[in-house]
Protein backbone atom coordinates (compact mmCIF):
# COMPACT_ATOMS: atom_id res chain seq x y z
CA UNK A 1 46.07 -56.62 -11.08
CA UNK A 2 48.95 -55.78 -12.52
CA UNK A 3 51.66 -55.94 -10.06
CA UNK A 4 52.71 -55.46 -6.32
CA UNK A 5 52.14 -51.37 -5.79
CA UNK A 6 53.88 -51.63 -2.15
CA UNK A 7 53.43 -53.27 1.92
CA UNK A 8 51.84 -51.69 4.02
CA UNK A 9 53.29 -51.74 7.86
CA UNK A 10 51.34 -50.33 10.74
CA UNK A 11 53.44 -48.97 13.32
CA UNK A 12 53.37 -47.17 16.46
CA UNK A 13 55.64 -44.60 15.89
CA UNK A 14 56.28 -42.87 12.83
CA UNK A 15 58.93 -41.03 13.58
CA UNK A 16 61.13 -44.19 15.34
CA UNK A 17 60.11 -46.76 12.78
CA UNK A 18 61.47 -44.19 9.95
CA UNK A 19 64.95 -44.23 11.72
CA UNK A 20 64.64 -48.35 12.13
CA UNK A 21 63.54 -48.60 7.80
CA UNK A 22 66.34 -45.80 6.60
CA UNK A 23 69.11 -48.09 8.57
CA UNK A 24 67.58 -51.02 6.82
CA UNK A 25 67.32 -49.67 3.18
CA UNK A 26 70.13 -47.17 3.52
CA UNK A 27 68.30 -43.91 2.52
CA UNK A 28 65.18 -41.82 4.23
CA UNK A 29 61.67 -41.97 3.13
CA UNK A 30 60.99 -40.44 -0.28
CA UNK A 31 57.82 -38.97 0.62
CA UNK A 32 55.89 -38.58 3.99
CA UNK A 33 52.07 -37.19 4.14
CA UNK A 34 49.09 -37.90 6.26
CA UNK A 35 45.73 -39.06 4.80
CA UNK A 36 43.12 -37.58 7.33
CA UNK A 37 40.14 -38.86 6.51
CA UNK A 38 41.99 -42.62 7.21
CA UNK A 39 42.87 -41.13 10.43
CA UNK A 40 46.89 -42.07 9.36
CA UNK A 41 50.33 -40.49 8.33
CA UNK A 42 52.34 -42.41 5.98
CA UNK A 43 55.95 -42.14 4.54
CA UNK A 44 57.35 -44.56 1.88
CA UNK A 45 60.31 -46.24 1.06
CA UNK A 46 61.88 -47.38 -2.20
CA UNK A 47 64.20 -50.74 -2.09
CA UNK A 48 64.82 -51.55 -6.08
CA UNK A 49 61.39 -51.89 -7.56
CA UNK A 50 59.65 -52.19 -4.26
CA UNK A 51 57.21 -49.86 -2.07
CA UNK A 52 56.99 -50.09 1.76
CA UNK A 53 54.58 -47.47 3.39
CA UNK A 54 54.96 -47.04 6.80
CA UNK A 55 51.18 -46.10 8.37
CA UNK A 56 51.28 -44.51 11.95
CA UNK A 57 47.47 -43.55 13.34
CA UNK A 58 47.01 -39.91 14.01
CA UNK A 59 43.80 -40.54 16.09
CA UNK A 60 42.15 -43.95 18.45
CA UNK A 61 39.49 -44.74 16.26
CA UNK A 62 41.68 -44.63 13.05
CA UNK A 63 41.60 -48.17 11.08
CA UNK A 64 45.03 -48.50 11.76
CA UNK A 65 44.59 -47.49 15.77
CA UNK A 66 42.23 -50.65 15.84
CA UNK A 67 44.97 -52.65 13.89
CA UNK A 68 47.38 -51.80 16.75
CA UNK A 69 45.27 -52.44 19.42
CA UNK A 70 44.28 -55.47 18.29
CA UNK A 71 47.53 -57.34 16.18
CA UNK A 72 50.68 -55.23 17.42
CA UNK A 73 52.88 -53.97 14.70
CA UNK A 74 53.35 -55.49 11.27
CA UNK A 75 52.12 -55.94 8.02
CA UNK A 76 48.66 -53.92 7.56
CA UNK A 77 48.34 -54.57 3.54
CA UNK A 78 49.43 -56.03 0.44
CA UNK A 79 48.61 -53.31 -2.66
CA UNK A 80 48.08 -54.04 -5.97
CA UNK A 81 48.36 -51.40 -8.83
CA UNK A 82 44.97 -52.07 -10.89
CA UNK A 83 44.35 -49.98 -14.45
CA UNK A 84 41.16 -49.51 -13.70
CA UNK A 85 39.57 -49.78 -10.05
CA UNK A 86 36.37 -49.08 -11.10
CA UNK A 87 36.29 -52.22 -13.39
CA UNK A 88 38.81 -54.27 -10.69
CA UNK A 89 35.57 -53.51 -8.13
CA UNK A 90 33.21 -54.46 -10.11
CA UNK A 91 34.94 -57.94 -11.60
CA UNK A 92 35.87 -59.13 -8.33
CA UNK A 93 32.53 -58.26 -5.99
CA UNK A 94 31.16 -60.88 -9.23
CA UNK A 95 33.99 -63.21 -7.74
CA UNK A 96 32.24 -62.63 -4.63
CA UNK A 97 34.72 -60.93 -2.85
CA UNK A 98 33.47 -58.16 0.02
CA UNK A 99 34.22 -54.67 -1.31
CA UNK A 100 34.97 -52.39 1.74
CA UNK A 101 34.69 -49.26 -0.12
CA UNK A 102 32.94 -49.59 -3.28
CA UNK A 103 33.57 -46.46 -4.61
CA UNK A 104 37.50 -45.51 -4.55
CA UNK A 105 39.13 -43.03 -2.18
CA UNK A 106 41.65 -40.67 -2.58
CA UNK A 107 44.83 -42.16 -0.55
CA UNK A 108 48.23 -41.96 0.06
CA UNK A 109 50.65 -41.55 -2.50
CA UNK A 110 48.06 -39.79 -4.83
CA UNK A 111 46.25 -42.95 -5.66
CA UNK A 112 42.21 -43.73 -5.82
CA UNK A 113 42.49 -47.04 -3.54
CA UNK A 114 39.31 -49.56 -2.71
CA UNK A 115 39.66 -52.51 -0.17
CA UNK A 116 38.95 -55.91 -0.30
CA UNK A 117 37.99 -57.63 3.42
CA UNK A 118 40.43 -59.90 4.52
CA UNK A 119 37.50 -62.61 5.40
CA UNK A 120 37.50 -63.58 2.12
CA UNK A 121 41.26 -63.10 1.34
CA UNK A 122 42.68 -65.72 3.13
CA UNK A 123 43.18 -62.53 6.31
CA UNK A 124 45.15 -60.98 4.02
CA UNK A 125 43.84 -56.96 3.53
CA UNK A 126 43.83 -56.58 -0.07
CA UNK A 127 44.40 -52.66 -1.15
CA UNK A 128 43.61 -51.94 -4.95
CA UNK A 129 45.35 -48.63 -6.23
CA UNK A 130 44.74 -46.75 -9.37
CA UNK A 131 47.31 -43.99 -9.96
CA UNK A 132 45.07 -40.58 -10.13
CA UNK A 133 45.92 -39.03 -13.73
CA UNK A 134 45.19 -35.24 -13.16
């Protein structure tokens, strides 16, 4: 893992919450898209070096629907930019860790992204992210 990628923040309400983050950072989202197969629309921030996505679910049974209903709004995810996901799955389900995907997804942001259960993560949701070289 090579460094933080971004934080990922569920929220009810895109649209508000992109108001709330553009007073905070001082500048709109650089890029908003939705992910259907996640059920989710995103937009993301830049602050210096730093990524916040913003994850809003575009249907009830949506990963990020459940989230909601269950925690309220706030941090979803911590992502890590990985060189190679494929290898990152494979080294850490040797660690033990629980794989949620084991084959990478396309995701937001074009990235291939895998997750890591937050059982064994301390409850943390642990997002690996490969950028997808086309």
């Amino acid at each position: 893992m090579r460094k933080i990628e971004h934080i990922g923040i569920a929220v009810k309400d895109l649209v508000a919450s992109n108001l709330l983050f553009e007073k905070i950072f001082g500048q709109p989202p650089y890029k908003e898209e939705e992910v259907a197969s996640e059920g989710v629309k995103t937009s993301f921030f830049m602050n210096g070096p730093n990524k916040i996505e913003l994850l809003e679910a575009t249907n009830p049974e949506s990963p990020i629907a459940k989230f909601l209903e269950k925690k309220g709004e706030g941090i979803h995810h911590i992502a890590f930019d990985v060189e190679d996901i494929v290898v990152e799955i494979d080294r850490l389900k040797k660690e033990g860790f629980i794989v949620l995907n084991e084959v990478p997804k396309k995701g937001a942001d074009n990235k291939l992204v895998a997750f890591l259960h937050p059982k064994g993560t301390n409850g943390v949701l642990i997002e690996l992210c490969q950028e997808i070289i086309e």
